[in-house]
Protein backbone atom coordinates (compact mmCIF):
# COMPACT_ATOMS: atom_id res chain seq x y z
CA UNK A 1 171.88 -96.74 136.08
CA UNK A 2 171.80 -95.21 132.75
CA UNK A 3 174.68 -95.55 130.62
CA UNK A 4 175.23 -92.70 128.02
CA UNK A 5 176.94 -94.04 125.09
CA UNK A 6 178.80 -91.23 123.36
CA UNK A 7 179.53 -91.35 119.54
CA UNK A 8 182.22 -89.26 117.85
CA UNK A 9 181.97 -88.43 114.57
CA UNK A 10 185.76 -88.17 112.97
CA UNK A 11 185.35 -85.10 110.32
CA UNK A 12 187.99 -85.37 107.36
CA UNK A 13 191.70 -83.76 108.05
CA UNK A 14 190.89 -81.04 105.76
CA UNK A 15 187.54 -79.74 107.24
CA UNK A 16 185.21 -80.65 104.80
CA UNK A 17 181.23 -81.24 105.70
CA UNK A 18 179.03 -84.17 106.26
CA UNK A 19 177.58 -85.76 103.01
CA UNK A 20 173.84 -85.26 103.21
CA UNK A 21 171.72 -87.91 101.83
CA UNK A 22 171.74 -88.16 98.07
CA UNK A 23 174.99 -87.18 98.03
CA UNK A 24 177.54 -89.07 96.06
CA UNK A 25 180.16 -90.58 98.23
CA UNK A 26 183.68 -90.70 96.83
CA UNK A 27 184.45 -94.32 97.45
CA UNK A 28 188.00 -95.48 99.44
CA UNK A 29 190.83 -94.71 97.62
CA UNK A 30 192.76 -97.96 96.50
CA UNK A 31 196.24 -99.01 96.82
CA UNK A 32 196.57 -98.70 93.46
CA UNK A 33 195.05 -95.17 92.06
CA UNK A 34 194.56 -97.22 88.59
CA UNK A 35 191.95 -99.19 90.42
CA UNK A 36 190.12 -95.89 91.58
CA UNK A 37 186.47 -96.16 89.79
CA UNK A 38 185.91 -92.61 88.28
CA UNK A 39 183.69 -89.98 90.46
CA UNK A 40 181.29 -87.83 89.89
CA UNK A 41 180.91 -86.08 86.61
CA UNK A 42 181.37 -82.35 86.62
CA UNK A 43 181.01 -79.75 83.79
CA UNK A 44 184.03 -77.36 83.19
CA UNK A 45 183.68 -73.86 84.14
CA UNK A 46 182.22 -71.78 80.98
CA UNK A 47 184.68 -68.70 79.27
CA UNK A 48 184.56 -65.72 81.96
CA UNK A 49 182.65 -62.52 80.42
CA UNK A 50 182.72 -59.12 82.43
CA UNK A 51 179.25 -57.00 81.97
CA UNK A 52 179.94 -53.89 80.19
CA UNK A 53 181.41 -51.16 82.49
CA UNK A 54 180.89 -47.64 82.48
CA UNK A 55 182.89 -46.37 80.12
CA UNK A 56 181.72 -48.87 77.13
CA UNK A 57 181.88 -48.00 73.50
CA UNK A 58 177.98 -46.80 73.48
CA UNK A 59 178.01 -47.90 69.58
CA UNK A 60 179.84 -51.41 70.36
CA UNK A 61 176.31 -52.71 72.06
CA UNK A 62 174.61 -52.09 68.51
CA UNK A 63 174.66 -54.52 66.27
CA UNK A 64 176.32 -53.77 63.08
CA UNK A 65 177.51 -49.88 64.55
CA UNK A 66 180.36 -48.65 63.05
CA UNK A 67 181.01 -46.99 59.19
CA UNK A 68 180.65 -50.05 57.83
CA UNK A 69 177.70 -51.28 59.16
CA UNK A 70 174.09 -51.03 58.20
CA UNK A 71 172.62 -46.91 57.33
CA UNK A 72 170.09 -48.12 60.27
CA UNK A 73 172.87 -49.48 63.52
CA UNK A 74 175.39 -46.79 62.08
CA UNK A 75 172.50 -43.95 62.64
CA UNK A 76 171.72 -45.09 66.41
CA UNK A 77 175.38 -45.76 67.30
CA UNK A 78 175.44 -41.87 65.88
CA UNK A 79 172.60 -41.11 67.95
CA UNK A 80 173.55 -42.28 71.38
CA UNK A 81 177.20 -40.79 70.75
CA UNK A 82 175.69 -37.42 70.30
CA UNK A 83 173.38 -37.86 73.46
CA UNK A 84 176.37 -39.80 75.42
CA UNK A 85 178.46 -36.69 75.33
CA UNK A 86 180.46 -37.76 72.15
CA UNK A 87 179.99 -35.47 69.21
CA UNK A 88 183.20 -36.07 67.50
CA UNK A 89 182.60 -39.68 66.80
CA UNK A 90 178.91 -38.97 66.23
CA UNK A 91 180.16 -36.17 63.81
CA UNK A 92 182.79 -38.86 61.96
CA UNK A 93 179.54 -41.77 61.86
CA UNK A 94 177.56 -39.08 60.59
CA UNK A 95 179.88 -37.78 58.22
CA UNK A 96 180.08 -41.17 57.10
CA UNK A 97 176.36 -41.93 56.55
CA UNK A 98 176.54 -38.22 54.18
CA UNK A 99 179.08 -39.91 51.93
CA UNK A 100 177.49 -43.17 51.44
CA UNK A 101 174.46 -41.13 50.34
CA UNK A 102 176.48 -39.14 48.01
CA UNK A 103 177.65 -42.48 46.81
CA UNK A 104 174.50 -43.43 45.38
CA UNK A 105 173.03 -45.30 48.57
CA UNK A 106 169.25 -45.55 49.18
CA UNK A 107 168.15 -45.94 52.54
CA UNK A 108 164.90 -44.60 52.58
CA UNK A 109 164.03 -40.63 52.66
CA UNK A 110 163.20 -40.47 56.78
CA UNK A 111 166.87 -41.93 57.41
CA UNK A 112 168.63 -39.09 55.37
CA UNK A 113 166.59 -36.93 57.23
CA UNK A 114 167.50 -37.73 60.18
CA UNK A 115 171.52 -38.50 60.13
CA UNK A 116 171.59 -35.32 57.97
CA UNK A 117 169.90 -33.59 60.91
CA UNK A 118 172.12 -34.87 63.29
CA UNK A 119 174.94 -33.93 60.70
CA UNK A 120 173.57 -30.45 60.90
CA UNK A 121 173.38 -30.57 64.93
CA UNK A 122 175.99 -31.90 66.09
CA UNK A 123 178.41 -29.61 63.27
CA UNK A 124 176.48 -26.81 65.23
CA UNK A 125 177.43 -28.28 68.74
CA UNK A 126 180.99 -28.58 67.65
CA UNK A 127 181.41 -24.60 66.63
CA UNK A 128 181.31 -25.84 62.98
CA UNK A 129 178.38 -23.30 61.48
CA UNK A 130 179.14 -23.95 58.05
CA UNK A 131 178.71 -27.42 57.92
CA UNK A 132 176.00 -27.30 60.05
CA UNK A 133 174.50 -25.09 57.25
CA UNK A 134 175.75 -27.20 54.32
CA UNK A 135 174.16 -30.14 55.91
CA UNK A 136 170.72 -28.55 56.63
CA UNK A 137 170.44 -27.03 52.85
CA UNK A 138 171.32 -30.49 51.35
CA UNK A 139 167.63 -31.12 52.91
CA UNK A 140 166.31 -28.26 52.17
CA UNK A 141 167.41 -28.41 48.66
CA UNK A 142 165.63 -31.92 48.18
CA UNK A 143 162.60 -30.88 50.36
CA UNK A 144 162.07 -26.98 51.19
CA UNK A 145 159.37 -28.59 53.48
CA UNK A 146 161.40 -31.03 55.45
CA UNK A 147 160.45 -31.31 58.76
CA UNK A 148 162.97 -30.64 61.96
CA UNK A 149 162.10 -32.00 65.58
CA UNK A 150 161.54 -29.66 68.07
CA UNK A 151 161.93 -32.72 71.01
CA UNK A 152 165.32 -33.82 69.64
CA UNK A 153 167.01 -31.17 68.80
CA UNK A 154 168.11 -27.43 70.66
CA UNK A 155 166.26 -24.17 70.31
CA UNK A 156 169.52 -22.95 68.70
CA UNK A 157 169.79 -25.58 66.18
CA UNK A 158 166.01 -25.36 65.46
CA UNK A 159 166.25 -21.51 64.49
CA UNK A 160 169.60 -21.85 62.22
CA UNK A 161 167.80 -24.83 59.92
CA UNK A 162 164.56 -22.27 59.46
CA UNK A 163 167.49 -19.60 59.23
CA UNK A 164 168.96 -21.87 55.96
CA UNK A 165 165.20 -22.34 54.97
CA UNK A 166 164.42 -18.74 55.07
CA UNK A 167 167.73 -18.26 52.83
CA UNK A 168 166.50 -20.96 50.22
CA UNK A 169 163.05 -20.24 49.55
CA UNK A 170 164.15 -16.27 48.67
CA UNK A 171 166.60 -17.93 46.71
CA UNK A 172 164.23 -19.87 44.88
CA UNK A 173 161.92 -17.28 44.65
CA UNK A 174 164.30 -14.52 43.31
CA UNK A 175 164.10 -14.10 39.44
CA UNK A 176 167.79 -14.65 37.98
CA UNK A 177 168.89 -11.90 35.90
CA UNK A 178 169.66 -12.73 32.23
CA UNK A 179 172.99 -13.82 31.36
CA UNK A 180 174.40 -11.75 29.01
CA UNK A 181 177.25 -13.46 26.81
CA UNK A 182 178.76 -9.93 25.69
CA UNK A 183 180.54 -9.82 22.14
CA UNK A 184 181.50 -12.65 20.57
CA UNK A 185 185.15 -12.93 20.19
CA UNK A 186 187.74 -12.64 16.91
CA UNK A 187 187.59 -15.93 16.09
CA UNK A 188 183.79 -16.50 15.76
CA UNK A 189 184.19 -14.51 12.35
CA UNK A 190 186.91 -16.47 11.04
CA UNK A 191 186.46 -18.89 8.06
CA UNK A 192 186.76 -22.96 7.15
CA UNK A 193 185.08 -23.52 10.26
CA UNK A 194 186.65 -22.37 12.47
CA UNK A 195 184.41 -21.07 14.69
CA UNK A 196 182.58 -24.45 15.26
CA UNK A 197 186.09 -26.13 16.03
CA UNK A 198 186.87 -23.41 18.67
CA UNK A 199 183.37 -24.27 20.37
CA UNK A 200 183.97 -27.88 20.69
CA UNK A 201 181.74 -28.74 17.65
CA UNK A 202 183.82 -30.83 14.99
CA UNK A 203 181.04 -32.10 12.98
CA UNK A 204 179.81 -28.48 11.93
CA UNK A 205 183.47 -27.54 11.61
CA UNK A 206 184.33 -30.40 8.85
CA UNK A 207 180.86 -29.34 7.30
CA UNK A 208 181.39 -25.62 6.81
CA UNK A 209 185.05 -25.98 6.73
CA UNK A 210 184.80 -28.73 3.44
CA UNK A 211 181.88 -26.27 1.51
CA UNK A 212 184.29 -23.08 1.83
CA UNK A 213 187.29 -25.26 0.74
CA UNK A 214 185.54 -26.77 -2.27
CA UNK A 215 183.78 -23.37 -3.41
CA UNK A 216 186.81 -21.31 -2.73
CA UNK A 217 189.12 -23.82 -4.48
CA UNK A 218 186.47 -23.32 -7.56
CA UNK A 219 186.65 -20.07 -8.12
CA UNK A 220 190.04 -19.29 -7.53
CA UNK A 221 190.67 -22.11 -10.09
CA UNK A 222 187.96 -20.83 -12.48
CA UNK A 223 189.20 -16.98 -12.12
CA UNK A 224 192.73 -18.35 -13.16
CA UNK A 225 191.32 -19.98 -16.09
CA UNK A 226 189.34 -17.23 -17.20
CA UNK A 227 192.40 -15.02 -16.98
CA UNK A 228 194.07 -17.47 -19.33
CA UNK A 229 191.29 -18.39 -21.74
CA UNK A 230 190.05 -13.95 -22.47
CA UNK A 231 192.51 -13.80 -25.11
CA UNK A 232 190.49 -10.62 -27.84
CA UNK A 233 194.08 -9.65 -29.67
CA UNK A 234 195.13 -11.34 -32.85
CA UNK A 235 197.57 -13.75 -30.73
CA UNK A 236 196.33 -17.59 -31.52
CA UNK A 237 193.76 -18.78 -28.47
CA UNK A 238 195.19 -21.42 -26.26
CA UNK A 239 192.40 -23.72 -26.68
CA UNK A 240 191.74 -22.44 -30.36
CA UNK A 241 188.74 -20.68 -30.22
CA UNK A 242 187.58 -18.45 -32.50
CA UNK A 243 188.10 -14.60 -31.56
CA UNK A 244 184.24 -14.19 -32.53
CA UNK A 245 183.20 -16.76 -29.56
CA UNK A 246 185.64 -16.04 -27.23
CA UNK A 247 184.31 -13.40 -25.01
CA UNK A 248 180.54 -15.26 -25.08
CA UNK A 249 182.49 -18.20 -23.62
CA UNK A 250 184.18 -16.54 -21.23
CA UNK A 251 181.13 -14.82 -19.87
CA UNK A 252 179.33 -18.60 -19.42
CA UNK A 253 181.95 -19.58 -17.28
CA UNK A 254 182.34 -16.69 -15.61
CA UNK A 255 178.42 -16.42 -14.69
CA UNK A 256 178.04 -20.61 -14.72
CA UNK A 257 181.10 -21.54 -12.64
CA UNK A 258 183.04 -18.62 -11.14
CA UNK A 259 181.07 -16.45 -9.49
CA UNK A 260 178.69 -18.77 -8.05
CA UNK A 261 181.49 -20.86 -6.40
CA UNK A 262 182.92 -17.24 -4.81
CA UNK A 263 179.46 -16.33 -4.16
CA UNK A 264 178.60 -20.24 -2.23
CA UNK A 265 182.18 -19.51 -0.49
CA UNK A 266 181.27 -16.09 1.33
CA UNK A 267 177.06 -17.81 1.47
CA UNK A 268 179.03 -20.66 3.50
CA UNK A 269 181.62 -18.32 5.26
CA UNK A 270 178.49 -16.02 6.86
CA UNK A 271 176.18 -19.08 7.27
CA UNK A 272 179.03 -20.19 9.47
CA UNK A 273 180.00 -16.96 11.52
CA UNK A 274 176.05 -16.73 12.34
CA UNK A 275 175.92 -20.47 13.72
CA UNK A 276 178.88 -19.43 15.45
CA UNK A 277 177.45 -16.35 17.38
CA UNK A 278 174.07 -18.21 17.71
CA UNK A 279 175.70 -20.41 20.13
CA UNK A 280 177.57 -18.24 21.78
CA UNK A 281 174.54 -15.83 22.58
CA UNK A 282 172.79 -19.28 23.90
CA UNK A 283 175.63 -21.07 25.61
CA UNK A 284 175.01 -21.27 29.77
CA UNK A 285 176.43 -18.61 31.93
CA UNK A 286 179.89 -20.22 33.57
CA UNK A 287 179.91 -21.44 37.03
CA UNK A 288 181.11 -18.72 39.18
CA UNK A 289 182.67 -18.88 42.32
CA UNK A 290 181.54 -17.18 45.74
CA UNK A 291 184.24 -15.83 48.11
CA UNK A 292 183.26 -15.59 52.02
CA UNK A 293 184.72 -15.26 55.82
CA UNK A 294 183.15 -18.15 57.58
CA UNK A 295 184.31 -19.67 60.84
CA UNK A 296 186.51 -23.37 60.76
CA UNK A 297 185.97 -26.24 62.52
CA UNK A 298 189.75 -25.96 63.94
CA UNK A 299 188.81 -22.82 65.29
CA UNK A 300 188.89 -19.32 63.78
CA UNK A 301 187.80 -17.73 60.66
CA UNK A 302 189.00 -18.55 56.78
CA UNK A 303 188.37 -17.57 53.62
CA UNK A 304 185.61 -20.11 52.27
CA UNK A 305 185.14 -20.82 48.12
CA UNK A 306 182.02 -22.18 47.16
CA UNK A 307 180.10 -22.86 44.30
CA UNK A 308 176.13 -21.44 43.78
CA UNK A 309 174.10 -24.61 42.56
């Protein structure tokens, strides 16, 4: 007769498994828990970190992205707003990248390109025409050649940067008409330099203004003198001449002192109105200002000022 010995195997209270071999086995717990030898050693969880959802920042992936950041990270965070759906903050990194150029930066002739292309494009995709045209001449204007992608960009964007190119080159090509100064005004005829003060030009002032001083205090001096000295009656001479020599010395001082001192003063007064109207015939024309209807970015039309370069 066979006997069948059955075994039972008592599972733990709580439902846990079997330990499979290898397994550590937590040893008995003691009467007193101080005794308990320490069990297995296990490695804190690490910090929890969610992959980006949907609706990440497509420039907080990029290293560096952001105004501040390199002309390079700032560009592609620019980049993949404009393609993401985003052209307001591509327009604001963008706009960014245009005044850190204006500032003097450097990155390198194919990067200005390019985020002033996208400047240009998305200003254009935002209803902005204007800028869009103020950022394709500041190309232009450096490079009438300057290259525009037809992969990257709309037809619509492509034809208004040859549009601003068109514009340039006939600018360029158009032969300015002379400037003409008109008359020169009252006080380029005035004396003791005068006329070179008015114009900004102190040094020639103090020059022409200290040789008509000295000449015209001369002969205003010397014609006094002489007035006083041409005594011909029988009256005593103030300086006791005889009447005999009297009138030859007054004629040496009059042809010696006074009237080449009043002729150096009027030589010094017309030397000095011609300077004067020299440089006002050859001064530059003055900047003018241009007056247009152009639309705004906050929609509608303005009145737009802007200066011809």
């Amino acid at each position: 007769m066979h006997q069948i010995v059955m075994l039972w195997l008592a599972l733990p209270a709580s439902g846990g498994t079997l330990p499979l071999a290898g397994d550590p086995i937590d040893p008995a717990p003691r009467d007193d828990p101080r005794d308990d030898p320490p069990g297995p050693h296990t490695d804190p969880p690490g910090p929890h970190t969610d992959p980006p959802g949907p609706h990440t920042d497509p420039g907080a992936l990029l290293p560096d992205a952001g105004v501040n950041g390199s002309f390079d990270a700032t560009l592609r965070a620019a980049k993949q707003g404009y393609f993401s759906g985003e052209p307001e903050r591509a327009r604001d990194l963008l706009h960014g990248l245009y005044e850190r150029l204006e500032a003097g930066e450097e990155p390198g002739w194919e990067l200005s390109l390019e985020a002033m292309t996208y400047l240009g494009a998305v200003q254009h995709k935002l209803g902005d025409q204007q800028e869009a045209r103020e950022a394709f001449r500041w190309i232009l204007e450096r490079d009438l050649e300057a290259p525009i992608s037809p992969y990257h960009h709309p037809i619509d964007v492509l034809n208004l940067f040859e549009l601003v190119r068109v514009e340039l080159r006939a600018e360029q090509e158009r032969p300015q008409p002379p400037f003409d100064p008109g008359p020169p005004p009252v006080w380029a005829f005035t004396p003791l330099g005068i006329p070179q003060f008015s114009q900004g030009r102190t040094a020639a002032g103090l020059l022409y203004g200290g040789l008509q001083t000295a000449f015209g205090i001369t002969s205003v001096a010397m014609f006094a003198h002489l007035a006083e000295i041409n005594v011909t009656d029988d009256t005593p001479h103030p300086l006791g001449w005889d009447p005999a020599d009297t009138f030859g010395r007054v004629q040496l001082r009059r042809y010696a002192v006074q009237w080449p001192a009043t002729i150096a003063f009027y030589g010094a007064w017309m030397l000095s109105v011609s300077d004067a109207n020299r440089h006002w015939r050859s001064r530059p024309p003055p900047a003018t200002i241009q007056v247009g209807i152009a639309p705004l970015s906050s929609g509608g039309t303005g009145i737009v000022l802007s200066r011809p370069l």
